[in-house]
C-alpha atoms as a PDB file:
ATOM      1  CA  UNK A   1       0.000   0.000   0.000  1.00  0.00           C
ATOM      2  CA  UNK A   2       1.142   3.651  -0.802  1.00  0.00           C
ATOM      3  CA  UNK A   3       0.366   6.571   1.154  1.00  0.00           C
ATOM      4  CA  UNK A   4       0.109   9.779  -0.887  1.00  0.00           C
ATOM      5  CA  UNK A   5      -0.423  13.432   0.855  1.00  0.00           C
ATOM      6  CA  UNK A   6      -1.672  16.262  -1.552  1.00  0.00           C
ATOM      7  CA  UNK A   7      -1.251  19.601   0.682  1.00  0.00           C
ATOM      8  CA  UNK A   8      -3.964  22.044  -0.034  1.00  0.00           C
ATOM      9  CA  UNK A   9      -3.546  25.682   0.552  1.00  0.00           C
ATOM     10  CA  UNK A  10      -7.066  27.363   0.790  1.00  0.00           C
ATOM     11  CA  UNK A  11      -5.956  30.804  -0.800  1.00  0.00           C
ATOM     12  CA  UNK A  12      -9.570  32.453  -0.402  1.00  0.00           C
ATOM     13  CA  UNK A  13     -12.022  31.161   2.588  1.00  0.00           C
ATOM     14  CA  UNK A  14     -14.716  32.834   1.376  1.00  0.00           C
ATOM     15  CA  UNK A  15     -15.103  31.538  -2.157  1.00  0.00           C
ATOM     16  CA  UNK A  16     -14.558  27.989  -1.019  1.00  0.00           C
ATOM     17  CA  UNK A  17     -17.082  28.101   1.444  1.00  0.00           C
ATOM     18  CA  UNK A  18     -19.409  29.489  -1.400  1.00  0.00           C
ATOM     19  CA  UNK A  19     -18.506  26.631  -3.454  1.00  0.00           C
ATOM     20  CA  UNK A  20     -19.128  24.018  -0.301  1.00  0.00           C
ATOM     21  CA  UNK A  21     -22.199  25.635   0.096  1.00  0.00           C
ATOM     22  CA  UNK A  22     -23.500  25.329  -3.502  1.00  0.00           C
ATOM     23  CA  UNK A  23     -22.752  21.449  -3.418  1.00  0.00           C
ATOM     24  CA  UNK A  24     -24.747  21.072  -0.144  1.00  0.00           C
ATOM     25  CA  UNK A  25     -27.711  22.948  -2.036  1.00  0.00           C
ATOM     26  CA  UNK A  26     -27.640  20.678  -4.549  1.00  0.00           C
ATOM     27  CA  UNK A  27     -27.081  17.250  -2.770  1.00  0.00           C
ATOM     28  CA  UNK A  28     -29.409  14.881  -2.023  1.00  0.00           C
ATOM     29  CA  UNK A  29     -29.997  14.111   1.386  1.00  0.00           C
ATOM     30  CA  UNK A  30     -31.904  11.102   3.600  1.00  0.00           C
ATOM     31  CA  UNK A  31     -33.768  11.938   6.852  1.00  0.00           C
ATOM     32  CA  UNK A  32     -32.195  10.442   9.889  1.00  0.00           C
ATOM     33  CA  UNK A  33     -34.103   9.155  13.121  1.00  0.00           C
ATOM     34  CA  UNK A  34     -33.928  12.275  14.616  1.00  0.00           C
ATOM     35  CA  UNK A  35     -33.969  14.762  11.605  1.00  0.00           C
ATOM     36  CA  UNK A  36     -35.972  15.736   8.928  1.00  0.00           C
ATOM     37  CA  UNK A  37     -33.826  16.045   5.540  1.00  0.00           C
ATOM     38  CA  UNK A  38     -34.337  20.107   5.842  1.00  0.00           C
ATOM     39  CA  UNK A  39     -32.977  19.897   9.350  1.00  0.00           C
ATOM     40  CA  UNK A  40     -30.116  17.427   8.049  1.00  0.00           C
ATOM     41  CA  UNK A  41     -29.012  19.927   5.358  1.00  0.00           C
ATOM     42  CA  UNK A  42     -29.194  22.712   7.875  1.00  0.00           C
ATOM     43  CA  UNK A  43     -26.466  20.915   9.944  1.00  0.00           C
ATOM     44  CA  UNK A  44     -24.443  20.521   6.731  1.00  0.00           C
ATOM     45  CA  UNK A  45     -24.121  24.268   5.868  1.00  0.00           C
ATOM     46  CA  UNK A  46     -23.563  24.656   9.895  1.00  0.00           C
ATOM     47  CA  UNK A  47     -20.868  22.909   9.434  1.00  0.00           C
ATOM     48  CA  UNK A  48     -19.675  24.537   6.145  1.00  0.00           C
ATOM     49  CA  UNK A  49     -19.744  27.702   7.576  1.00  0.00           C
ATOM     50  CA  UNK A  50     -17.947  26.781  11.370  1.00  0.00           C
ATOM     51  CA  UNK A  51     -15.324  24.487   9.421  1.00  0.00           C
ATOM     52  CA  UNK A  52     -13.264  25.072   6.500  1.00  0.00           C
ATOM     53  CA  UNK A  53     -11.882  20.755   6.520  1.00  0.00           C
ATOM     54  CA  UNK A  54     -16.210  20.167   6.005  1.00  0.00           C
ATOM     55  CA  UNK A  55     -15.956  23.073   2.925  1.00  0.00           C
ATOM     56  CA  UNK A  56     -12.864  21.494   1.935  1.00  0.00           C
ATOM     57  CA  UNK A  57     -14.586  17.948   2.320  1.00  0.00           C
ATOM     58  CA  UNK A  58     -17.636  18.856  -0.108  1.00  0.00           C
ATOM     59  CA  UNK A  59     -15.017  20.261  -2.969  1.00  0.00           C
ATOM     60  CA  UNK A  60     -12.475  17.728  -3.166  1.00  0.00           C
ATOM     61  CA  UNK A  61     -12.930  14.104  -4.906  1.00  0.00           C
ATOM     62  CA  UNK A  62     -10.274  12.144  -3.339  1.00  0.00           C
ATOM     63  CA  UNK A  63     -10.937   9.105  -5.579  1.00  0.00           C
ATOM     64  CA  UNK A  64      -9.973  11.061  -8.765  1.00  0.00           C
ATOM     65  CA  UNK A  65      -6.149  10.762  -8.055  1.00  0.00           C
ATOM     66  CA  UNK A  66      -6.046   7.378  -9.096  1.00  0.00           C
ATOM     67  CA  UNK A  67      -7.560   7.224 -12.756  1.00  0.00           C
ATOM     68  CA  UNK A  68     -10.239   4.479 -13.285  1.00  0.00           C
ATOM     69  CA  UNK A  69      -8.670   1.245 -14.533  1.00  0.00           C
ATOM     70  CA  UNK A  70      -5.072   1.178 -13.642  1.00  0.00           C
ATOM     71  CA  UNK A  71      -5.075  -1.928 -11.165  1.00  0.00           C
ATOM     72  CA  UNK A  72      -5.333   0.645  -7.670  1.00  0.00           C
ATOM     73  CA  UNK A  73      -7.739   2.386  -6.075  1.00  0.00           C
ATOM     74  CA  UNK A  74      -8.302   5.072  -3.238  1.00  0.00           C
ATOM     75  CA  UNK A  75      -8.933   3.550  -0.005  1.00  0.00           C
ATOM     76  CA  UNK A  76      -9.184   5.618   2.134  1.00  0.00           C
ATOM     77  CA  UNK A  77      -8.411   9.843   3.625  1.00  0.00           C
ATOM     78  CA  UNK A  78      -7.927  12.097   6.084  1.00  0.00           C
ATOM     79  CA  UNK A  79      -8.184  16.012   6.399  1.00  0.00           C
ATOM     80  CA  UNK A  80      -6.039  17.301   8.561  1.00  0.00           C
ATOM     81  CA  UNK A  81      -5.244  21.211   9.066  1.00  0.00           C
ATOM     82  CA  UNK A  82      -1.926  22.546  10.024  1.00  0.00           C
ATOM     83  CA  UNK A  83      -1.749  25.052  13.080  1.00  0.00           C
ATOM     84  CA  UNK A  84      -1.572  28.424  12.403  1.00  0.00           C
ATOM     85  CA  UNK A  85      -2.634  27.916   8.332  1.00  0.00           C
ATOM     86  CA  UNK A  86      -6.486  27.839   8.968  1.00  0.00           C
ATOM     87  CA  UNK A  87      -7.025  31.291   7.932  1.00  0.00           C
ATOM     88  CA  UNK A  88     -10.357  30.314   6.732  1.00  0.00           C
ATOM     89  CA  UNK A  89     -11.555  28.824  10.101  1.00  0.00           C
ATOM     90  CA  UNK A  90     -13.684  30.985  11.779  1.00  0.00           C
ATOM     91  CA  UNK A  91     -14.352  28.154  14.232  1.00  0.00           C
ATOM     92  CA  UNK A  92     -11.734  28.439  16.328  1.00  0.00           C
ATOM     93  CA  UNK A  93     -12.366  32.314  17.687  1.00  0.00           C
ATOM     94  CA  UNK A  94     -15.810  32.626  17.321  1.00  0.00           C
ATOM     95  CA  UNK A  95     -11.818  32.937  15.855  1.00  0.00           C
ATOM     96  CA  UNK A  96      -9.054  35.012  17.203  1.00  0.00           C
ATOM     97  CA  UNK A  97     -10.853  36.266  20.180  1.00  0.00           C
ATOM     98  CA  UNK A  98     -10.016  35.149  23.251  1.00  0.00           C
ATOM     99  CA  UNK A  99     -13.148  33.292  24.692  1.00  0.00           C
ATOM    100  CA  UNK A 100     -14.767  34.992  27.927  1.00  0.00           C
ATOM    101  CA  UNK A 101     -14.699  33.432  31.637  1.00  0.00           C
ATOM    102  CA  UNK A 102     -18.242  31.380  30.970  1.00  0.00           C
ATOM    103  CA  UNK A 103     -18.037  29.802  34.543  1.00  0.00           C
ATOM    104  CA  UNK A 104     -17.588  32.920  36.129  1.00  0.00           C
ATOM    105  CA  UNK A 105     -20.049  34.555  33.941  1.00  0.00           C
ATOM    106  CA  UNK A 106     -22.939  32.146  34.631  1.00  0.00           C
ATOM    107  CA  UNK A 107     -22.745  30.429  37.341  1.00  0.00           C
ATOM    108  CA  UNK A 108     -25.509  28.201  37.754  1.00  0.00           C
ATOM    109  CA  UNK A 109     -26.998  26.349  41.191  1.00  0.00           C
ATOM    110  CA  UNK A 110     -26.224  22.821  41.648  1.00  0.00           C
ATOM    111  CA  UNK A 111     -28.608  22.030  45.255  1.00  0.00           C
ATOM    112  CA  UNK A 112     -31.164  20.417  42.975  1.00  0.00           C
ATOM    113  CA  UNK A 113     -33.490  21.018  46.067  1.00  0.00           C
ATOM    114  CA  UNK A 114     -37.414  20.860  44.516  1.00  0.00           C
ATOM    115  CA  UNK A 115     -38.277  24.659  45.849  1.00  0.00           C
ATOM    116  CA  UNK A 116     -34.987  26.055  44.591  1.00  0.00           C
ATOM    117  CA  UNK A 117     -36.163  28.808  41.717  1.00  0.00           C
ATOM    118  CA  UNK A 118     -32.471  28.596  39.665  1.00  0.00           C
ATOM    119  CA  UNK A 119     -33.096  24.820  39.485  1.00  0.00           C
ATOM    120  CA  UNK A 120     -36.325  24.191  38.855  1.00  0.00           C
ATOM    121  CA  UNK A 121     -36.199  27.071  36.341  1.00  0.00           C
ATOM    122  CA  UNK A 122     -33.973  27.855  33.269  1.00  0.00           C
ATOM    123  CA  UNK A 123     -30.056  28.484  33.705  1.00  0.00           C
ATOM    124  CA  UNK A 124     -27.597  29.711  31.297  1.00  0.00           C
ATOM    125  CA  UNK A 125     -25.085  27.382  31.881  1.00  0.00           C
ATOM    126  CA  UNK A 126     -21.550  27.800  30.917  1.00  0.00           C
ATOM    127  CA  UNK A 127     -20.940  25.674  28.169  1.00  0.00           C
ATOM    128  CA  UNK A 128     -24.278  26.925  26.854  1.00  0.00           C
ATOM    129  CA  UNK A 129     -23.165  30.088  27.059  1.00  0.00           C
ATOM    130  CA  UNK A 130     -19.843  29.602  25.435  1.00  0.00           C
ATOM    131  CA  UNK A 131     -21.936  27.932  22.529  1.00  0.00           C
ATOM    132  CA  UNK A 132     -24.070  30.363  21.665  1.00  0.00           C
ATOM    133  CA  UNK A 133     -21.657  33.110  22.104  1.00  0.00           C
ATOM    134  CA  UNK A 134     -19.972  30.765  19.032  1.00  0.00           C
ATOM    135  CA  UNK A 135     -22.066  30.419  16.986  1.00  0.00           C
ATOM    136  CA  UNK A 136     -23.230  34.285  17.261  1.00  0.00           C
ATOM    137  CA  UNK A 137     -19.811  35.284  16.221  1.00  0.00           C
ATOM    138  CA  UNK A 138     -19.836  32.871  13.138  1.00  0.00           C
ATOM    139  CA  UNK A 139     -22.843  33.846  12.270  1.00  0.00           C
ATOM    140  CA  UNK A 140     -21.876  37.654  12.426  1.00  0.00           C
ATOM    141  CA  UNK A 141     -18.773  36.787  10.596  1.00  0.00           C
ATOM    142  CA  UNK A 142     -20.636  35.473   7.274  1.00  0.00           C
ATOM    143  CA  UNK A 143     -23.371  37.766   7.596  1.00  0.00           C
ATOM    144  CA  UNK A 144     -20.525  40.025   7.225  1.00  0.00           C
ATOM    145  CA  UNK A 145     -19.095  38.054   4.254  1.00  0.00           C
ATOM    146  CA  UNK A 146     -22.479  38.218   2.392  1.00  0.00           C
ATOM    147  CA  UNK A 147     -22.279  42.067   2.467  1.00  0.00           C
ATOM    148  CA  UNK A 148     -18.693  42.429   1.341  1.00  0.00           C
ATOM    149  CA  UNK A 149     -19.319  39.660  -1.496  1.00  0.00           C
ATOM    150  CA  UNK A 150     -22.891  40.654  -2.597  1.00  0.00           C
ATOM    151  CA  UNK A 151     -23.647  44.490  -1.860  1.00  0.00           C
ATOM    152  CA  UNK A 152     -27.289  45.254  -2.634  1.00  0.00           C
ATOM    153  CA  UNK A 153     -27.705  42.222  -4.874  1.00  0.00           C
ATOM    154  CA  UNK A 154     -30.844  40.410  -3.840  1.00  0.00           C
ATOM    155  CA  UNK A 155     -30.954  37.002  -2.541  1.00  0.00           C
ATOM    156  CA  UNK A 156     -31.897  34.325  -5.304  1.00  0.00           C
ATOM    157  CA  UNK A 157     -33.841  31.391  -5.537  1.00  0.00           C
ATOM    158  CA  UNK A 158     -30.646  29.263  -6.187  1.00  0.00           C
ATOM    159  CA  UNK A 159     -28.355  29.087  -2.978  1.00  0.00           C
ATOM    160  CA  UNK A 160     -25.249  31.045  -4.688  1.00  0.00           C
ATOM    161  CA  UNK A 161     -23.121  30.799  -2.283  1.00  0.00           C
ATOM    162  CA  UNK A 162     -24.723  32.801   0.320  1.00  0.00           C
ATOM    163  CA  UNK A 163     -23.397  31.961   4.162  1.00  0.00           C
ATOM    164  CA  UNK A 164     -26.557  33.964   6.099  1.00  0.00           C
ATOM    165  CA  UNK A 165     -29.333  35.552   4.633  1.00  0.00           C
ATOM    166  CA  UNK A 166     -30.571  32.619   2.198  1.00  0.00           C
ATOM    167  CA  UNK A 167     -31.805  31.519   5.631  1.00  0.00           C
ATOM    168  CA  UNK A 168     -33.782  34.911   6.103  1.00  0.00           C
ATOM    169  CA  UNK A 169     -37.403  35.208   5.131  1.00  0.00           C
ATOM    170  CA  UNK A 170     -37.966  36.382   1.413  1.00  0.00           C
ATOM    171  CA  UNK A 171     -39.381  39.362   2.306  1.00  0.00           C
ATOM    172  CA  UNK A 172     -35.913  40.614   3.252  1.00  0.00           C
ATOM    173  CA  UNK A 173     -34.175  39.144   0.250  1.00  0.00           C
ATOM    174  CA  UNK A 174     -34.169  42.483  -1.736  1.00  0.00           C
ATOM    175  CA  UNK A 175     -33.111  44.373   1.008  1.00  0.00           C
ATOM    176  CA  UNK A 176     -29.881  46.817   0.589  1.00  0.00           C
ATOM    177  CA  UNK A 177     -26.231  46.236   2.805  1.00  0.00           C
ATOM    178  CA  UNK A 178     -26.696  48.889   4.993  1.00  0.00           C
ATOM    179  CA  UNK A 179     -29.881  46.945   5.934  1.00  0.00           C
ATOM    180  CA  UNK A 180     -27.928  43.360   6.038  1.00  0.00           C
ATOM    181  CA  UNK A 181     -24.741  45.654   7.738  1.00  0.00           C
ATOM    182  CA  UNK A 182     -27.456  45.585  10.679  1.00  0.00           C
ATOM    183  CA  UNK A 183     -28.596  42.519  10.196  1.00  0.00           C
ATOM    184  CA  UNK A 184     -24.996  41.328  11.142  1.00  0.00           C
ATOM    185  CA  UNK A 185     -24.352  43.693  14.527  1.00  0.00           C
ATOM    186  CA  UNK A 186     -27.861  41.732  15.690  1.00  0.00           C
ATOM    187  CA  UNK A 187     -25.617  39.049  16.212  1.00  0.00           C
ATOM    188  CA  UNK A 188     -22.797  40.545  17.448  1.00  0.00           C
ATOM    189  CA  UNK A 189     -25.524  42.555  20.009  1.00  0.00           C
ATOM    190  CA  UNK A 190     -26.585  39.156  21.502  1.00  0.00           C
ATOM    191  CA  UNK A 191     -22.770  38.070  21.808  1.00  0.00           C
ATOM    192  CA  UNK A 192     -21.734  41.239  23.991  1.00  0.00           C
ATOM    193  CA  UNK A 193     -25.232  40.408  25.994  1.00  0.00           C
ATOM    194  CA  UNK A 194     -23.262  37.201  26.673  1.00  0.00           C
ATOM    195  CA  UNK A 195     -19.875  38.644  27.538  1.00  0.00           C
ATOM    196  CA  UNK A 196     -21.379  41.185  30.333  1.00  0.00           C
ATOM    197  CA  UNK A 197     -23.169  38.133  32.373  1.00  0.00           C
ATOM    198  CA  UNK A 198     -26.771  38.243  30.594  1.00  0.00           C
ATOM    199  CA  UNK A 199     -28.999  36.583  28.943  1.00  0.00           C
ATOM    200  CA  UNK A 200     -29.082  37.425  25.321  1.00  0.00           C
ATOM    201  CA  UNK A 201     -32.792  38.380  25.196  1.00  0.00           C
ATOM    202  CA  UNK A 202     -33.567  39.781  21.310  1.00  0.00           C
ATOM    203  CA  UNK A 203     -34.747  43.490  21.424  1.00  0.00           C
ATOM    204  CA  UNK A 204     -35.803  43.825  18.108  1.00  0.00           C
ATOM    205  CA  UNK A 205     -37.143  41.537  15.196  1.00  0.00           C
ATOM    206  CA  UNK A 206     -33.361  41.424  13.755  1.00  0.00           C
ATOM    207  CA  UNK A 207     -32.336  40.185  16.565  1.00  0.00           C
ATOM    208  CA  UNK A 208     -35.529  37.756  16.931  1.00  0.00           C
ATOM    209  CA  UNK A 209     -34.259  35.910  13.386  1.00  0.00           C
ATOM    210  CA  UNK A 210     -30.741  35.684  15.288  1.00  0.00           C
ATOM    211  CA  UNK A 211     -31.588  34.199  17.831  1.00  0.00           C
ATOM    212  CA  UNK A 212     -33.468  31.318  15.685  1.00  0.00           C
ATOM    213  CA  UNK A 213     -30.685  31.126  13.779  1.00  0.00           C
ATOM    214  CA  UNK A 214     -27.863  31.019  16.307  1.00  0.00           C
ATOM    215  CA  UNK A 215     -30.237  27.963  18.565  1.00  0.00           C
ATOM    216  CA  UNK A 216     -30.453  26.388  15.129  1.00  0.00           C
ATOM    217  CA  UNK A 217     -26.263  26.258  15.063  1.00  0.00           C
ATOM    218  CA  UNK A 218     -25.473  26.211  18.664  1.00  0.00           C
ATOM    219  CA  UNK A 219     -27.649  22.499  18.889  1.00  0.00           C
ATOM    220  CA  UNK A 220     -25.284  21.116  16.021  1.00  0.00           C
ATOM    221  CA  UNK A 221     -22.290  22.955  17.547  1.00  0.00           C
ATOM    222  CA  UNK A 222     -23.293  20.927  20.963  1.00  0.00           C
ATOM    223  CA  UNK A 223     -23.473  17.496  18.796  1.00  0.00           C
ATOM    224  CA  UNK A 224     -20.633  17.808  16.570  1.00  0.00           C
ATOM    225  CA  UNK A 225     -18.076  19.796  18.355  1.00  0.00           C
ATOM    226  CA  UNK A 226     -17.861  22.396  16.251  1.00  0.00           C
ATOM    227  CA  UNK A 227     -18.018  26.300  17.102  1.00  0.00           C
ATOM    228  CA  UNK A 228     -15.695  25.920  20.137  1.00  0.00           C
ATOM    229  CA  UNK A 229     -13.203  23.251  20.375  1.00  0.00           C
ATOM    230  CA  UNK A 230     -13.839  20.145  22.115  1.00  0.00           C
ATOM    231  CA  UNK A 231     -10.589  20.827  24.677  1.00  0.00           C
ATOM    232  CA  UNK A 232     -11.802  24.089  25.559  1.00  0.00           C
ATOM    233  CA  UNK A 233     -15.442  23.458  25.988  1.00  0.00           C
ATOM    234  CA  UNK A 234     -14.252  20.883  28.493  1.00  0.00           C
ATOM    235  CA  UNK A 235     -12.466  23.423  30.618  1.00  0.00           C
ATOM    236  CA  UNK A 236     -15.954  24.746  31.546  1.00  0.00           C
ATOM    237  CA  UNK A 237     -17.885  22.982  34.033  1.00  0.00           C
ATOM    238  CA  UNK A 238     -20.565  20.293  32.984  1.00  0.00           C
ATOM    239  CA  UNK A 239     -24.309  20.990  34.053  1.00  0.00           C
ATOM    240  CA  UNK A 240     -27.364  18.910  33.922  1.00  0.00           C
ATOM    241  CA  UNK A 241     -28.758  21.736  32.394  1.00  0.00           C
ATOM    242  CA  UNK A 242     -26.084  22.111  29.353  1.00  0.00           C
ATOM    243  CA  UNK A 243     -27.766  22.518  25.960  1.00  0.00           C
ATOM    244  CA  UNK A 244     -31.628  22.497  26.728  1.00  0.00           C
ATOM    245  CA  UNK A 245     -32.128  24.295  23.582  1.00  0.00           C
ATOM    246  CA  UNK A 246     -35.691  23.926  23.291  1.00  0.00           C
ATOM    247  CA  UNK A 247     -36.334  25.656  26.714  1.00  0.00           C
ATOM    248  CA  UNK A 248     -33.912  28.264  25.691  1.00  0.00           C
ATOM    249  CA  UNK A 249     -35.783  28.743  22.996  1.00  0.00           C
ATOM    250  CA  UNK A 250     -38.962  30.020  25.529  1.00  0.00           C
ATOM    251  CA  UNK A 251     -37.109  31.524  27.670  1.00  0.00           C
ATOM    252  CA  UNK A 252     -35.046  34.061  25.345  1.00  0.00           C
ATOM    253  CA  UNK A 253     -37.574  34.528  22.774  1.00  0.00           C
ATOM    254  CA  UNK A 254     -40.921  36.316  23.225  1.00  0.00           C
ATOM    255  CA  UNK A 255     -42.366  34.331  20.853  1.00  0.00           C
ATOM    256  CA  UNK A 256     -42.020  32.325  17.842  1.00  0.00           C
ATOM    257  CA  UNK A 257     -43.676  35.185  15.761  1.00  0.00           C
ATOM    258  CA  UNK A 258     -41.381  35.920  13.300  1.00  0.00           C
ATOM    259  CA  UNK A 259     -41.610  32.489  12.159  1.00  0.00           C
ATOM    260  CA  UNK A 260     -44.806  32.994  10.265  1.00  0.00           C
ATOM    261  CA  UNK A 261     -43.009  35.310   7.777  1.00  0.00           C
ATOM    262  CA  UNK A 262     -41.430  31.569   5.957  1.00  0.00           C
ATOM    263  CA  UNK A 263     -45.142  30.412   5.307  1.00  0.00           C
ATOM    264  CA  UNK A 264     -46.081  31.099   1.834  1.00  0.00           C
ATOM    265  CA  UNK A 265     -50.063  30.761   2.888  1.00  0.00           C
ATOM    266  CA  UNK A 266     -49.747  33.782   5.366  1.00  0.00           C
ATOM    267  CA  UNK A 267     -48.215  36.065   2.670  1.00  0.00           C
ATOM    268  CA  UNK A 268     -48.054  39.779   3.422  1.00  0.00           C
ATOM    269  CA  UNK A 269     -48.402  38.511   7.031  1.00  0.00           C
ATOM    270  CA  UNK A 270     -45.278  41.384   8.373  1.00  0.00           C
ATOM    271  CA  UNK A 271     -47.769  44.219   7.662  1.00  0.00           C
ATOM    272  CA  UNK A 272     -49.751  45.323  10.453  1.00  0.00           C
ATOM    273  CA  UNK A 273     -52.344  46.631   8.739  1.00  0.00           C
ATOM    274  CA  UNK A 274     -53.503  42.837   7.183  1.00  0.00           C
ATOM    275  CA  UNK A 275     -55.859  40.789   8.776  1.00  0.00           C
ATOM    276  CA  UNK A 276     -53.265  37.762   9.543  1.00  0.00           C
ATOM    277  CA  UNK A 277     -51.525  40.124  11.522  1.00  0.00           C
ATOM    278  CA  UNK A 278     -54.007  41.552  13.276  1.00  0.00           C
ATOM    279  CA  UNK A 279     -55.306  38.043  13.564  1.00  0.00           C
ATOM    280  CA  UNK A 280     -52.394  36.994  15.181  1.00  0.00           C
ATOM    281  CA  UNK A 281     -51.444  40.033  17.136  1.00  0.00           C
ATOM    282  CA  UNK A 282     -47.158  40.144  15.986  1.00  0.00           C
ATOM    283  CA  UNK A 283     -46.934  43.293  14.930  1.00  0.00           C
ATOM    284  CA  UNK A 284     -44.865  45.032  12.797  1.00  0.00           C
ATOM    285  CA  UNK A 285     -42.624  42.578  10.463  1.00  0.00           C
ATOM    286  CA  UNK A 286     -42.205  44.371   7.664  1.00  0.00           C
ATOM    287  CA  UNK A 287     -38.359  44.498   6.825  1.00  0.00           C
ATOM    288  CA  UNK A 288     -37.846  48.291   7.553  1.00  0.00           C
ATOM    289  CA  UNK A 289     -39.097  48.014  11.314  1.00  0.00           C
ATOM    290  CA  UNK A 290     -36.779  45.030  11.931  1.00  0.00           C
ATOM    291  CA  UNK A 291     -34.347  47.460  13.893  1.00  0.00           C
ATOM    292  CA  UNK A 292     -37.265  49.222  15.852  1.00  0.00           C
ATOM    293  CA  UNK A 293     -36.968  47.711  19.578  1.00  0.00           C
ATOM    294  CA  UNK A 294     -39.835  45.895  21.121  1.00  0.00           C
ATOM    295  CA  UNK A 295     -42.843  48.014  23.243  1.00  0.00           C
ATOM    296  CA  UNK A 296     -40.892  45.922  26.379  1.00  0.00           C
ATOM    297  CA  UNK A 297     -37.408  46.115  25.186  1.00  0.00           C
ATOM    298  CA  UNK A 298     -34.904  48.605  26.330  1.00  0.00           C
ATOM    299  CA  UNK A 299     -33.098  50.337  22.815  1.00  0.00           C
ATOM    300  CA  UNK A 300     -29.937  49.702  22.227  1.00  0.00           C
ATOM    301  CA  UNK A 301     -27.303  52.481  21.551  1.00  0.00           C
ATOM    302  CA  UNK A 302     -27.485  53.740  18.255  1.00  0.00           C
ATOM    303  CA  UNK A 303     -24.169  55.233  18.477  1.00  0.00           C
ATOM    304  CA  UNK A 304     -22.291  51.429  18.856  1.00  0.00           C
ATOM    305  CA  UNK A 305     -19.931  50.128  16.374  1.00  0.00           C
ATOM    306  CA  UNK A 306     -19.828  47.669  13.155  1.00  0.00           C
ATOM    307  CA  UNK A 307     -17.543  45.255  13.296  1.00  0.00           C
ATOM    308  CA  UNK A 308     -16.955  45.960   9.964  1.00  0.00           C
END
C-alpha cells in the first residue's frame, strides 16, 4: 500500500465556502431518526460555515487521483489542518478572540433542592453560554461576508453561495447592505449580551431571526463539536442543564412570531395593517421596522460600532 499526501492551501475562505455551500444545495440528502432532511441539510451548511476541513470535504474528490482502470484504487483519507494555516476557520475564535470566563459569567446552582427557583427554572449554563456566544460570532462573521461579497444584490432562488441571509425570510431578500450591515451587529448585540453576564434576550425583530438562527447552530455545535473546540469546551464545568435548547428557545424569545413570515399561505403577514396580523397580534414585520426595539425592550445604543 502507498500513502500519498496532496497539501492544499485554501488561498480564499470565502469563495470555497461558497462553493461548499452550492454542493450542499444541490445534494441529495436522507432523513435520519432524529432529523428531517431540511434539518439534516441545515447541519451541513452549519458545518460549512464553522469548518473550513467540512468546505474542503464537499469540494475535493479524493478518488480522482487514481484514474479508473489502472489496477489501484483510493482507499481511504484524512483532512487534517496545520496550526496556524487555517485562515479560513472561523471556528476556532468565534476565531481570534479570546473566549470569555463562561463559569464565572454564569454560574448556575447545583442544590437540585425541589423549591430552589435557579433549578427548577432555566439556567444559562456555561458551556451553553460559550456555545451560543460561538455560533453568534460565526454567524456575524458570514453575515458580514455576504455584504462584502454581494452588496445590494438580492438574494436568489438558487443558494449562490450565500453563508446567512438565504436563511432569512424572502421578504428581506431584496433588502440593501446597509440593511444586512445591521442585520450582522444583531448578532454581534446578543454576543456582547453574553460577555457582560446576561442573557441574550432579542430586542428587536433582527435580533428575533438571530436568535433562531444562532439555537439552530449552537444544537449542532453541541453534537458535533464544532463552534468551540472540544478541549476548551471541556475546561468549563458540565451541568445537567447544558444545551436544553428547546427551553432556551422560551425563555429568550418572546415568541415564535417571526416564524410565520417563511409560510407562503400567510403572505403579506409582516404588515400590520392585514388581517393575519391583526389576527395573530405580531406586529410590525415588515423588513424596515426590523431594527425598531420591542414596546418591552430597552433600545440599544445607536451610536455602537460595526464590526466591519
Amino acid at each position: 500500500m502507498i500513502t500519498a499526501e496532496v497539501l492544499v492551501d485554501v488561498t480564499d475562505a470565502a469563495t470555497l465556502r461558497r462553493a461548499a455551500l452550492d454542493r450542499v444545495a444541490e445534494a441529495g440528502f436522507v432523513a435520519d431518526e432524529d432529523r428531517s432532511v431540511d434539518q439534516v441539510r441545515n447541519a451541513e451548511r452549519d458545518a460549512v460555515h464553522a469548518d473550513i476541513t467540512a468546505a474542503l470535504d464537499w469540494v475535493i474528490d479524493v478518488d480522482a487521483i487514481v484514474i479508473d482502470g489502472v489496477g489501484a484504487e483510493v482507499i481511504g483519507s484524512t483532512v487534517s489542518v496545520a496550526e496556524g494555516e487555517d485562515e479560513g476557520s472561523d471556528a476556532a475564535g468565534a476565531g481570534a478572540e479570546e473566549m470569555p470566563d463562561f463559569a464565572a459569567l454564569f454560574a448556575v446552582c447545583r442544590c437540585g433542592a425541589d423549591d430552589c427557583e435557579d433549578c427548577s427554572g432555566f439556567q444559562m449554563t456555561p458551556r451553553s453560554a460559550a456555545i451560543l456566544w460561538a455560533v453568534a460570532h460565526l454567524h456575524a462573521d458570514f453575515a458580514y461576508d455576504d455584504v462584502q461579497h454581494f452588496g445590494d444584490a438580492p438574494v436568489s432562488e438558487k443558494d449562490d453561495g450565500w453563508a446567512v441571509f438565504a436563511d432569512y425570510p424572502r421578504i428581506t431578500w431584496g433588502q440593501d447592505a446597509v440593511w444586512r450591515r445591521q442585520a450582522a451587529r444583531a448578532f454581534d448585540d446578543l454576543a456582547a449580551g453574553l460577555v457582560a453576564g446576561r442573557l441574550p434576550l432579542a430586542t428587536c425583530p433582527a435580533e428575533e431571526m438571530a436568535m433562531h438562527l444562532m439555537l439552530r447552530s449552537a444544537q449542532g455545535a453541541a453534537a458535533d463539536g464544532w463552534g468551540i473546540p472540544p478541549e476548551k469546551l471541556n475546561l468549563l464545568p458540565e451541568h445537567d442543564d447544558d444545551f436544553d435548547w428547546d427551553l432556551a428557545v422560551d425563555v429568550l424569545l418572546q415568541d415564535e412570531d417571526i416564524l410565520h413570515l417563511f409560510s407562503e399561505q400567510l403572505d403579506g403577514i409582516e404588515d400590520p395593517e392585514s388581517e393575519e396580523n391583526q389576527r395573530f397580534r405580531i406586529g410590525d414585520y415588515r423588513p424596515e421596522a426590523w431594527f425598531r426595539p420591542f414596546q418591552n425592550a430597552t433600545p440599544r445604543d445607536g451610536r455602537r460600532p460595526f464590526r466591519r
